[in-house]
PDB file of N, CA and C in Angstrom:
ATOM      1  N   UNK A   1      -9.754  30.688  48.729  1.00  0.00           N
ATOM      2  CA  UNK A   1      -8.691  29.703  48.790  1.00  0.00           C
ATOM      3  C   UNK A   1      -7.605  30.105  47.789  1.00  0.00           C
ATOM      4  N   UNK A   2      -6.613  30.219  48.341  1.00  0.00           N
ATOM      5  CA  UNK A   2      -5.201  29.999  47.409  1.00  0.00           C
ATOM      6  C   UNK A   2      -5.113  29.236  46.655  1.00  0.00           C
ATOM      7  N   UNK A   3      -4.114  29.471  45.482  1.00  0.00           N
ATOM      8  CA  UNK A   3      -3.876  28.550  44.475  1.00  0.00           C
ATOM      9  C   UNK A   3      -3.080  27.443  45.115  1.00  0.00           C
ATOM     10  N   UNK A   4      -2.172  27.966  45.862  1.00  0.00           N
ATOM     11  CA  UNK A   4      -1.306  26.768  46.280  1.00  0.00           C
ATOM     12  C   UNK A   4      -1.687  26.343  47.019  1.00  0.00           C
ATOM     13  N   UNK A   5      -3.168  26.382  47.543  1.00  0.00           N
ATOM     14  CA  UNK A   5      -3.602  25.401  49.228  1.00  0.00           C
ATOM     15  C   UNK A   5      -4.777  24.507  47.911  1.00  0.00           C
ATOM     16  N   UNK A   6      -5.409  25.160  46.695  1.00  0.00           N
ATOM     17  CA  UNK A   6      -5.787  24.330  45.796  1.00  0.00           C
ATOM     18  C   UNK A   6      -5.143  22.901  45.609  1.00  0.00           C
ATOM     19  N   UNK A   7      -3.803  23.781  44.521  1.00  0.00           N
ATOM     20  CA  UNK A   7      -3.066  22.752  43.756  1.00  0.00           C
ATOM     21  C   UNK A   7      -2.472  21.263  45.092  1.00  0.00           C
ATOM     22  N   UNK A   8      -2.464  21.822  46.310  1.00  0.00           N
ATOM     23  CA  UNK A   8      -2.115  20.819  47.243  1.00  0.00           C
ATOM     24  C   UNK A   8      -3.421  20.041  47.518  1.00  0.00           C
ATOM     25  N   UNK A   9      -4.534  20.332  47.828  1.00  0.00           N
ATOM     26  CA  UNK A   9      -5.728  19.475  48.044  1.00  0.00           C
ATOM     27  C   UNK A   9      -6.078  18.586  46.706  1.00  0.00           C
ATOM     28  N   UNK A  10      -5.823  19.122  46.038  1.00  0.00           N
ATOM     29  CA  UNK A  10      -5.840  18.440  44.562  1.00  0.00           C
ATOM     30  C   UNK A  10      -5.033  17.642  44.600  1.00  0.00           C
ATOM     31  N   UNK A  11      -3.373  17.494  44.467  1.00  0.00           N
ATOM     32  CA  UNK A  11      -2.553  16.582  44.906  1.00  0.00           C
ATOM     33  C   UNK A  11      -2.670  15.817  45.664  1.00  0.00           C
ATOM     34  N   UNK A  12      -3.128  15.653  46.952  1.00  0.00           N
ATOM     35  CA  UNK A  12      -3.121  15.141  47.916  1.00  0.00           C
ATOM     36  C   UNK A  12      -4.443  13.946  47.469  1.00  0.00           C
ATOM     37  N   UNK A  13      -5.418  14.345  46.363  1.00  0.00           N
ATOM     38  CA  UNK A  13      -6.824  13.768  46.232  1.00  0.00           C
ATOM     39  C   UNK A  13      -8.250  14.086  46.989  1.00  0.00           C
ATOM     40  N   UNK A  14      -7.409  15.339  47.384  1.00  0.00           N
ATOM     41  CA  UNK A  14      -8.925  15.847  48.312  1.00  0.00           C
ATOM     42  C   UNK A  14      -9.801  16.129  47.505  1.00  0.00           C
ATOM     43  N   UNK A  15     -11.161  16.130  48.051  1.00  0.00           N
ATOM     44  CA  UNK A  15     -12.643  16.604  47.372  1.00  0.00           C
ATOM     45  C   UNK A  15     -12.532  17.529  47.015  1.00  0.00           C
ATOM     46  N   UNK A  16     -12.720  18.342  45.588  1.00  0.00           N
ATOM     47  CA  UNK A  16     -11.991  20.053  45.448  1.00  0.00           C
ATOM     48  C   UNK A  16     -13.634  20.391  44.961  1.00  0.00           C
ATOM     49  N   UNK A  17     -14.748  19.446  44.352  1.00  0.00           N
ATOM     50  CA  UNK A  17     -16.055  20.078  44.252  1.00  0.00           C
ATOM     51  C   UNK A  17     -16.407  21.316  44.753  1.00  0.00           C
ATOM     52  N   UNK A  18     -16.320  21.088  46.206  1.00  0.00           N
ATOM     53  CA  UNK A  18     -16.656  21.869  46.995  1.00  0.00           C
ATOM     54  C   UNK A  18     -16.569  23.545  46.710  1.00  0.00           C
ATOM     55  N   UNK A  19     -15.380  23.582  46.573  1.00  0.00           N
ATOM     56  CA  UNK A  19     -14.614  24.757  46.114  1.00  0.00           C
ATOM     57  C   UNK A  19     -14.938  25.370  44.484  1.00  0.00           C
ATOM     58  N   UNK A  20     -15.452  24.661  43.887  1.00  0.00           N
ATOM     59  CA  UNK A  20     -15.297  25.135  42.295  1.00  0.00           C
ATOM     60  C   UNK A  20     -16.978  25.655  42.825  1.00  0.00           C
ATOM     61  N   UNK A  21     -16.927  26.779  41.533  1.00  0.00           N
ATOM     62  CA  UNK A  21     -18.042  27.069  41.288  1.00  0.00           C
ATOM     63  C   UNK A  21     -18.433  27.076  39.928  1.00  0.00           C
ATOM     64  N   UNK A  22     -19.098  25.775  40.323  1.00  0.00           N
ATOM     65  CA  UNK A  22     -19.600  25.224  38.225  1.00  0.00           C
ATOM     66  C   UNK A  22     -20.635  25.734  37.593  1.00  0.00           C
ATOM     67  N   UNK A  23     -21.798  26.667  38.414  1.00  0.00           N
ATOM     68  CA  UNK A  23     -22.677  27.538  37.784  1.00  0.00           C
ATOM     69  C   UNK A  23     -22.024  28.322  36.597  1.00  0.00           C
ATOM     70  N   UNK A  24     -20.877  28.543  36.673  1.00  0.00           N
ATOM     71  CA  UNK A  24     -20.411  29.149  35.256  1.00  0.00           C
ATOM     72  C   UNK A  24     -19.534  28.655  34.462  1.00  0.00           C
ATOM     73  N   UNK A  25     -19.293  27.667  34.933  1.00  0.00           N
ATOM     74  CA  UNK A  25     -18.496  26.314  33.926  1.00  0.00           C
ATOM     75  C   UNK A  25     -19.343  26.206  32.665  1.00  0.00           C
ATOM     76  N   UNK A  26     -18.624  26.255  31.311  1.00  0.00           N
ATOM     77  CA  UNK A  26     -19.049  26.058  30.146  1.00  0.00           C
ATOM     78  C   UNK A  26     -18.695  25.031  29.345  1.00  0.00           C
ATOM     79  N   UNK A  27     -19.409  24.233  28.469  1.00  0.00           N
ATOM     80  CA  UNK A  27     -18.690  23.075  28.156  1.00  0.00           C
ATOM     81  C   UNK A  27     -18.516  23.600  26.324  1.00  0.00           C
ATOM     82  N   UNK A  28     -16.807  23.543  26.267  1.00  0.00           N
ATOM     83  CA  UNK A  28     -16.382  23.866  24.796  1.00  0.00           C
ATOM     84  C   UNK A  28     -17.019  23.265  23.833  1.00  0.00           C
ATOM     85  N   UNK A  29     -17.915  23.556  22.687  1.00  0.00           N
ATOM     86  CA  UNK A  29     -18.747  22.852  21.738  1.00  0.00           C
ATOM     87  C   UNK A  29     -17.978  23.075  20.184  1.00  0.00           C
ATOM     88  N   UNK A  30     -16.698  24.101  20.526  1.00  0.00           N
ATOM     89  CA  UNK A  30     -16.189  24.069  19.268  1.00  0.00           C
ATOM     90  C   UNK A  30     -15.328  22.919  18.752  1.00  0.00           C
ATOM     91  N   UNK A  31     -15.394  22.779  17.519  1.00  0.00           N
ATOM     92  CA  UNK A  31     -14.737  21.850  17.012  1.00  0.00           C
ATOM     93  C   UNK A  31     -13.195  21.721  16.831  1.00  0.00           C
ATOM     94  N   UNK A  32     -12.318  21.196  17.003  1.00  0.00           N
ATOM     95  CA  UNK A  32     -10.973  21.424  16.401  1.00  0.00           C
ATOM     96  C   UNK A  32     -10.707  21.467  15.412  1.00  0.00           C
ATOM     97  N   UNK A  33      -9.877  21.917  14.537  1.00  0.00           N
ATOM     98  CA  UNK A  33      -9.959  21.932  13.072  1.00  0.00           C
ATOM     99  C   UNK A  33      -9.118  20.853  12.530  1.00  0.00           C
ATOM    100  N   UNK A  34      -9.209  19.665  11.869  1.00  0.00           N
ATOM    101  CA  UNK A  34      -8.502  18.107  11.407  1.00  0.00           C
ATOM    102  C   UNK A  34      -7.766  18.825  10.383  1.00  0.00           C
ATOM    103  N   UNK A  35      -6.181  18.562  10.365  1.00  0.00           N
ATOM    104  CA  UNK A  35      -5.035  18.675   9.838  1.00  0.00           C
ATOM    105  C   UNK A  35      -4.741  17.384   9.177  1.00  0.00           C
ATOM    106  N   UNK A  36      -3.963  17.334   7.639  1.00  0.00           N
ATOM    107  CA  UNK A  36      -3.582  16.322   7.068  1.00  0.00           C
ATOM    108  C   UNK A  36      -2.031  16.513   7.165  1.00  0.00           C
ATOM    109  N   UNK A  37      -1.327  16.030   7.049  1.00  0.00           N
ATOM    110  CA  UNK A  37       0.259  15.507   7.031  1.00  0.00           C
ATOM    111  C   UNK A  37       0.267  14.801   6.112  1.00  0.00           C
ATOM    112  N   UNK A  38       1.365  14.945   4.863  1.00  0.00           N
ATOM    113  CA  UNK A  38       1.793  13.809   4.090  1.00  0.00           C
ATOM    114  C   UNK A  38       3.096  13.869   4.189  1.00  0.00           C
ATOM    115  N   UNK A  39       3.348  12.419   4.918  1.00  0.00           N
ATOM    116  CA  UNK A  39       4.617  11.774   4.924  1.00  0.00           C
ATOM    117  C   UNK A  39       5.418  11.107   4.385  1.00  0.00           C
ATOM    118  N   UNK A  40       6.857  11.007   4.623  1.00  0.00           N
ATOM    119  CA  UNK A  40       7.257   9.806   4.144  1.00  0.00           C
ATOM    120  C   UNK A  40       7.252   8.502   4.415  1.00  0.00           C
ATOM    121  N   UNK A  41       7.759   7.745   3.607  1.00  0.00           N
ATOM    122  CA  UNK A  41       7.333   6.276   4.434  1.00  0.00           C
ATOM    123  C   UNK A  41       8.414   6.234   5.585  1.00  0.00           C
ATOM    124  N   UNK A  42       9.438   6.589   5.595  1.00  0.00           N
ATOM    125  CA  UNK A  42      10.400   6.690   6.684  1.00  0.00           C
ATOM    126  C   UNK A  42       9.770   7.196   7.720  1.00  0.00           C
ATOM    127  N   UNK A  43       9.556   8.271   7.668  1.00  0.00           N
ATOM    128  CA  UNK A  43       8.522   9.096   8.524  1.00  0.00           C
ATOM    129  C   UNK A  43       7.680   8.356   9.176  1.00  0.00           C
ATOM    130  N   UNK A  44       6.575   7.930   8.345  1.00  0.00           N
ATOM    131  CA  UNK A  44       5.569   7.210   8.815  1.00  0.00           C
ATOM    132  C   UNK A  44       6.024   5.917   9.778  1.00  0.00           C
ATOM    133  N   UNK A  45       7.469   5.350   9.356  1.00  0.00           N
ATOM    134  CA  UNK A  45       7.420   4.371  10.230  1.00  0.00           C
ATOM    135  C   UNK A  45       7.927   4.298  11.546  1.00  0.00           C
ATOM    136  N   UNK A  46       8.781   5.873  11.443  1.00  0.00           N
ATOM    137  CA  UNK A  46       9.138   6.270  13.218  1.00  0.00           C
ATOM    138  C   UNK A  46       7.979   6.399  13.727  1.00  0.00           C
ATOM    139  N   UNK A  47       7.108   6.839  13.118  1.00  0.00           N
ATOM    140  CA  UNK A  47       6.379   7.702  13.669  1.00  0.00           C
ATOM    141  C   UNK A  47       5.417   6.404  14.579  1.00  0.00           C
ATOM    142  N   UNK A  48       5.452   5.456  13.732  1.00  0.00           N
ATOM    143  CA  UNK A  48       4.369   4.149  14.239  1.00  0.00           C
ATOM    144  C   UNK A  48       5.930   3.428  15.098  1.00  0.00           C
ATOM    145  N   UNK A  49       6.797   3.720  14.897  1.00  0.00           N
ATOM    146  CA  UNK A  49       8.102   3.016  16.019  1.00  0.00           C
ATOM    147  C   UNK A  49       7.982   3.498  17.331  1.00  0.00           C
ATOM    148  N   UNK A  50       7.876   5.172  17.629  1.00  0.00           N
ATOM    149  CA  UNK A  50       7.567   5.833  18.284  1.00  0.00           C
ATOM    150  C   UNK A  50       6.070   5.702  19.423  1.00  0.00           C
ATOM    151  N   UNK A  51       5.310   5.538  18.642  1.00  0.00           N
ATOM    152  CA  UNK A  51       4.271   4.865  19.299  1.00  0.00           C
ATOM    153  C   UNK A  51       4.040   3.125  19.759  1.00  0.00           C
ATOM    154  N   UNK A  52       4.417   2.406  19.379  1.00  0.00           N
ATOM    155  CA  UNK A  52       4.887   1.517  19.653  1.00  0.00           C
ATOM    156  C   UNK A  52       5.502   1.315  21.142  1.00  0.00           C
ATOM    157  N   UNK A  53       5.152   0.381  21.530  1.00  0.00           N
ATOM    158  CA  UNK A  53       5.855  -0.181  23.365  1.00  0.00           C
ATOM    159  C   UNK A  53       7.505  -0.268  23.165  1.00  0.00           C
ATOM    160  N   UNK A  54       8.138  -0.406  21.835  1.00  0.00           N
ATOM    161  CA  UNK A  54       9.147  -0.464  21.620  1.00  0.00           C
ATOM    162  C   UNK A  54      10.503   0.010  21.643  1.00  0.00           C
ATOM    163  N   UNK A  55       9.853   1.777  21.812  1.00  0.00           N
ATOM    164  CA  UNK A  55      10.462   2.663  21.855  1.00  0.00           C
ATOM    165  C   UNK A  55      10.851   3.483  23.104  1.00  0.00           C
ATOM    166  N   UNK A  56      12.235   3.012  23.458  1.00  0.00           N
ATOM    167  CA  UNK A  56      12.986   3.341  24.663  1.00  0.00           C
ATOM    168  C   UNK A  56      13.350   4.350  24.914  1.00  0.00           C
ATOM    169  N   UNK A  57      14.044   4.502  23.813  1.00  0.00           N
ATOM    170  CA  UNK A  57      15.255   5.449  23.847  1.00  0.00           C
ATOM    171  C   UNK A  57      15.751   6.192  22.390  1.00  0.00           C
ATOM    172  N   UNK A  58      16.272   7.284  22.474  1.00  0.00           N
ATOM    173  CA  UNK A  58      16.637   8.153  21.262  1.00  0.00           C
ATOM    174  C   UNK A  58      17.668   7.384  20.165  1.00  0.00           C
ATOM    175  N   UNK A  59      18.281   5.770  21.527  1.00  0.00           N
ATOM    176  CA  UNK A  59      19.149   5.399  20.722  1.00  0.00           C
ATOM    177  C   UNK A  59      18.483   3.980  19.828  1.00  0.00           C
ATOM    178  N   UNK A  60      17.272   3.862  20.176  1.00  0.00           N
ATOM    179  CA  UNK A  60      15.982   2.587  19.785  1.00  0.00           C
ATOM    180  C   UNK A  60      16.056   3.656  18.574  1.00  0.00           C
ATOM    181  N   UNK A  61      15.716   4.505  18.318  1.00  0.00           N
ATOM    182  CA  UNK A  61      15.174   5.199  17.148  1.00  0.00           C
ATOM    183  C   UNK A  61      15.864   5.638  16.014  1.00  0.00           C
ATOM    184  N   UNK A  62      17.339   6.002  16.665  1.00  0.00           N
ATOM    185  CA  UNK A  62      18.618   5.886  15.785  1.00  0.00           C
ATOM    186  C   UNK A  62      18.548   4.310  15.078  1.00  0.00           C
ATOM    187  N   UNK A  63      18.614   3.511  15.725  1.00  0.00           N
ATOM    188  CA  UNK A  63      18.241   1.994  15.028  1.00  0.00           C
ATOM    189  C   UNK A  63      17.410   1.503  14.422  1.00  0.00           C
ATOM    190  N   UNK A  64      16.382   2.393  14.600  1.00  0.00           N
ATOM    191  CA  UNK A  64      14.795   1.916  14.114  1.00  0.00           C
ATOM    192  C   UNK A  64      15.181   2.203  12.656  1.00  0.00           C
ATOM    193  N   UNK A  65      15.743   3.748  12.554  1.00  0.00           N
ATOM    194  CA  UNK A  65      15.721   4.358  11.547  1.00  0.00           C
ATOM    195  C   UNK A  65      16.840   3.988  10.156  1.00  0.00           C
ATOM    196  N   UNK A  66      18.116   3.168  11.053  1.00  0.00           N
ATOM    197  CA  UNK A  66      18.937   2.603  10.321  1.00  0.00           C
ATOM    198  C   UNK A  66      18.148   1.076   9.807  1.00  0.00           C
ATOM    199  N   UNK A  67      17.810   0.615  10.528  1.00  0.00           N
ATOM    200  CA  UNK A  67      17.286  -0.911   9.913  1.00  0.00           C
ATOM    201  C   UNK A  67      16.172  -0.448   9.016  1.00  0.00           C
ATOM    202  N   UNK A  68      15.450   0.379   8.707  1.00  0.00           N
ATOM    203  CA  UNK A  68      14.240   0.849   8.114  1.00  0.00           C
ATOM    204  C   UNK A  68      14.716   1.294   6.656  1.00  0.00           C
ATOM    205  N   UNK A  69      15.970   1.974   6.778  1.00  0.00           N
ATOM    206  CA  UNK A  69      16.791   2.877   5.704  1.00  0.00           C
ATOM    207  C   UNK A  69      17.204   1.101   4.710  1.00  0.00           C
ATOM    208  N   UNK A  70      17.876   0.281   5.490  1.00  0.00           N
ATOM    209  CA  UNK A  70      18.283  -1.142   5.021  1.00  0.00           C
ATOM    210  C   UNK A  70      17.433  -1.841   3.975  1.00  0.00           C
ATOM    211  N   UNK A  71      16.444  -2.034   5.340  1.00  0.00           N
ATOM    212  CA  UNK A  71      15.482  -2.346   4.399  1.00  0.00           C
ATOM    213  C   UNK A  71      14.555  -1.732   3.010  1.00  0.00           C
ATOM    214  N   UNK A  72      14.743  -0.744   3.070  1.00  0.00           N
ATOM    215  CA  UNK A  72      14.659  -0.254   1.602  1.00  0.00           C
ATOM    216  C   UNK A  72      15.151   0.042   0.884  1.00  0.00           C
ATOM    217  N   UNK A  73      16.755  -0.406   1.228  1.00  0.00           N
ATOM    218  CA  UNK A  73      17.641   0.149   0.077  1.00  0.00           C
ATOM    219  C   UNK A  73      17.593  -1.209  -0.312  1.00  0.00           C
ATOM    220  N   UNK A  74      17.256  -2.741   0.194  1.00  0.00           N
ATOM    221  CA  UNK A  74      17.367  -3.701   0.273  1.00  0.00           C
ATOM    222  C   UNK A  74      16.023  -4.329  -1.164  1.00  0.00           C
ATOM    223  N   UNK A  75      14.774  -3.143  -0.677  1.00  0.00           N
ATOM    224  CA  UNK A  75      13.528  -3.804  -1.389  1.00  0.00           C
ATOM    225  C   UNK A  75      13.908  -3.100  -2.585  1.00  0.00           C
ATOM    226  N   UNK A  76      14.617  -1.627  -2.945  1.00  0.00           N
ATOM    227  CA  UNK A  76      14.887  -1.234  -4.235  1.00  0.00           C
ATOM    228  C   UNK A  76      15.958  -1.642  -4.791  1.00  0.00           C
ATOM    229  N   UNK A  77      16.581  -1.978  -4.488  1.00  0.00           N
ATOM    230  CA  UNK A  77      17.581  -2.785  -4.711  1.00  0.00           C
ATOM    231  C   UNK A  77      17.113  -4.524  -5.807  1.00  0.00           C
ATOM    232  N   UNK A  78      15.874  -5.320  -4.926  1.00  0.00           N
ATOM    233  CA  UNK A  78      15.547  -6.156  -5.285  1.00  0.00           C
ATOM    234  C   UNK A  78      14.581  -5.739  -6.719  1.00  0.00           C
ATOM    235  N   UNK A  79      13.818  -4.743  -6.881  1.00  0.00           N
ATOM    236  CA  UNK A  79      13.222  -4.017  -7.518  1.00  0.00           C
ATOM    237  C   UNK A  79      13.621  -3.658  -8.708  1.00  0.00           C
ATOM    238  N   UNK A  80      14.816  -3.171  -8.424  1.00  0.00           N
ATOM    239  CA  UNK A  80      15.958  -2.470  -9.796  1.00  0.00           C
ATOM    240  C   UNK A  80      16.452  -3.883 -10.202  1.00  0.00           C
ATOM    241  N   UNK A  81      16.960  -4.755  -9.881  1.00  0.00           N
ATOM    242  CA  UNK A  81      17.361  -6.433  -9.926  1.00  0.00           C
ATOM    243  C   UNK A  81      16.222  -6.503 -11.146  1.00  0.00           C
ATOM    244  N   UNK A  82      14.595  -7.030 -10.779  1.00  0.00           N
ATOM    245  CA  UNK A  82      13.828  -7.700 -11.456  1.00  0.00           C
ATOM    246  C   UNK A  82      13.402  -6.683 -12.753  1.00  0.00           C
ATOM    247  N   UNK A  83      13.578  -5.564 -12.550  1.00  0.00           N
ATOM    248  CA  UNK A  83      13.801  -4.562 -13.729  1.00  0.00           C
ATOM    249  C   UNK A  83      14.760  -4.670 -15.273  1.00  0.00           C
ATOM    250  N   UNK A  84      15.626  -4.788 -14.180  1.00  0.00           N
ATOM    251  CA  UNK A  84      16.948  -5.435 -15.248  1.00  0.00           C
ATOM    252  C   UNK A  84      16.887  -6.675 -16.044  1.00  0.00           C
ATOM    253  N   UNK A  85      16.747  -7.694 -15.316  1.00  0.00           N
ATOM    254  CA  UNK A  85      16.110  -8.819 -15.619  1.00  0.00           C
ATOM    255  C   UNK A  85      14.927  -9.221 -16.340  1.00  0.00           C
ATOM    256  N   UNK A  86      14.199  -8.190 -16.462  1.00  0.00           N
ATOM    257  CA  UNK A  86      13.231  -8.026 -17.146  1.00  0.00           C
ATOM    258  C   UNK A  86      13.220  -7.289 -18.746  1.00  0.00           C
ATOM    259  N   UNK A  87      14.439  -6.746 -18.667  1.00  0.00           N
ATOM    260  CA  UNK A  87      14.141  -5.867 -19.728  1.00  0.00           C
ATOM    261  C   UNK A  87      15.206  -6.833 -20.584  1.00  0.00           C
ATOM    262  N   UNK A  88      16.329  -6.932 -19.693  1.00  0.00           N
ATOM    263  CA  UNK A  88      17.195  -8.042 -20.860  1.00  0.00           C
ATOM    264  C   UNK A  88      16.315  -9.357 -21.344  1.00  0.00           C
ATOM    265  N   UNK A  89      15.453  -9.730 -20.628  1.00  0.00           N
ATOM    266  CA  UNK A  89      14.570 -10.659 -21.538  1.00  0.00           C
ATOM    267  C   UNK A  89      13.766 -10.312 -22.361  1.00  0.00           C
ATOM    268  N   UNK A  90      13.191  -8.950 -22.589  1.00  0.00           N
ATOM    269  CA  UNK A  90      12.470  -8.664 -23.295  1.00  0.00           C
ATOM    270  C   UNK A  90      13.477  -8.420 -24.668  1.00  0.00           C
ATOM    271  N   UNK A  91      14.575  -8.089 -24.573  1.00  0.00           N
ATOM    272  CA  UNK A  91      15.683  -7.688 -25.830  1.00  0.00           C
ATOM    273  C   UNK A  91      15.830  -8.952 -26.338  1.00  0.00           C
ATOM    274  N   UNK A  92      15.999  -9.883 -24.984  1.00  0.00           N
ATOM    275  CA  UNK A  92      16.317 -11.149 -26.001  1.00  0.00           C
ATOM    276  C   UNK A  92      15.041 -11.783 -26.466  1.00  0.00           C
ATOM    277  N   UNK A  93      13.713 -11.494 -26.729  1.00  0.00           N
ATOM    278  CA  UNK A  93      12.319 -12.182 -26.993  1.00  0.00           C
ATOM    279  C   UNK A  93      12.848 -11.469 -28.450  1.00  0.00           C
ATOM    280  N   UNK A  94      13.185 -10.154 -28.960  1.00  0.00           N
ATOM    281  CA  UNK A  94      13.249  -9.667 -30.145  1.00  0.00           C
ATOM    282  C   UNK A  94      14.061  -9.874 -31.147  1.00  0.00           C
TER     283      UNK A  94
END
């Protein structure tokens, strides 16, 4: 049998058993080798935007990535605030 009278019975959903010969079919027992990535948190959160049902379009992700950028210029922002605030009270305790 041809490849292309294969790849069509296959397409189509025909029975292709028939045709294979699994007496020498081997089943892969090697392992893959587990990779670490360290990201950024930006990173990390396309990356979970991306996976997400949320994600449409290249232009969802342009946005994802601007509201994400906001919000943390937003939480360091609040951060550097209670810093400040913190230290001028400590000058004035002395």
């Amino acid at each position: 049998m041809k490849a292309s009278e294969f790849d069509k019975n296959f397409d189509e959903g025909c029975d292709i058993q028939n045709v294979l010969d699994l007496s020498k079919a081997k089943r892969n027992t090697r392992k893959e080798p587990s990779t670490t990535a360290k990201l950024s948190a930006e990173e990390t959160a396309i990356i979970e935007y991306l996976e997400s049902d949320s994600a449409v379009s290249v232009d969802n992700v342009e946005n994802e990535k601007k509201r994400y950028a906001q919000i943390t210029r937003s939480q360091m922002s609040k951060a550097n605030q209670r810093g400040i605030n913190q230290h001028e009270h400590s000058k004035n305790k002395y």
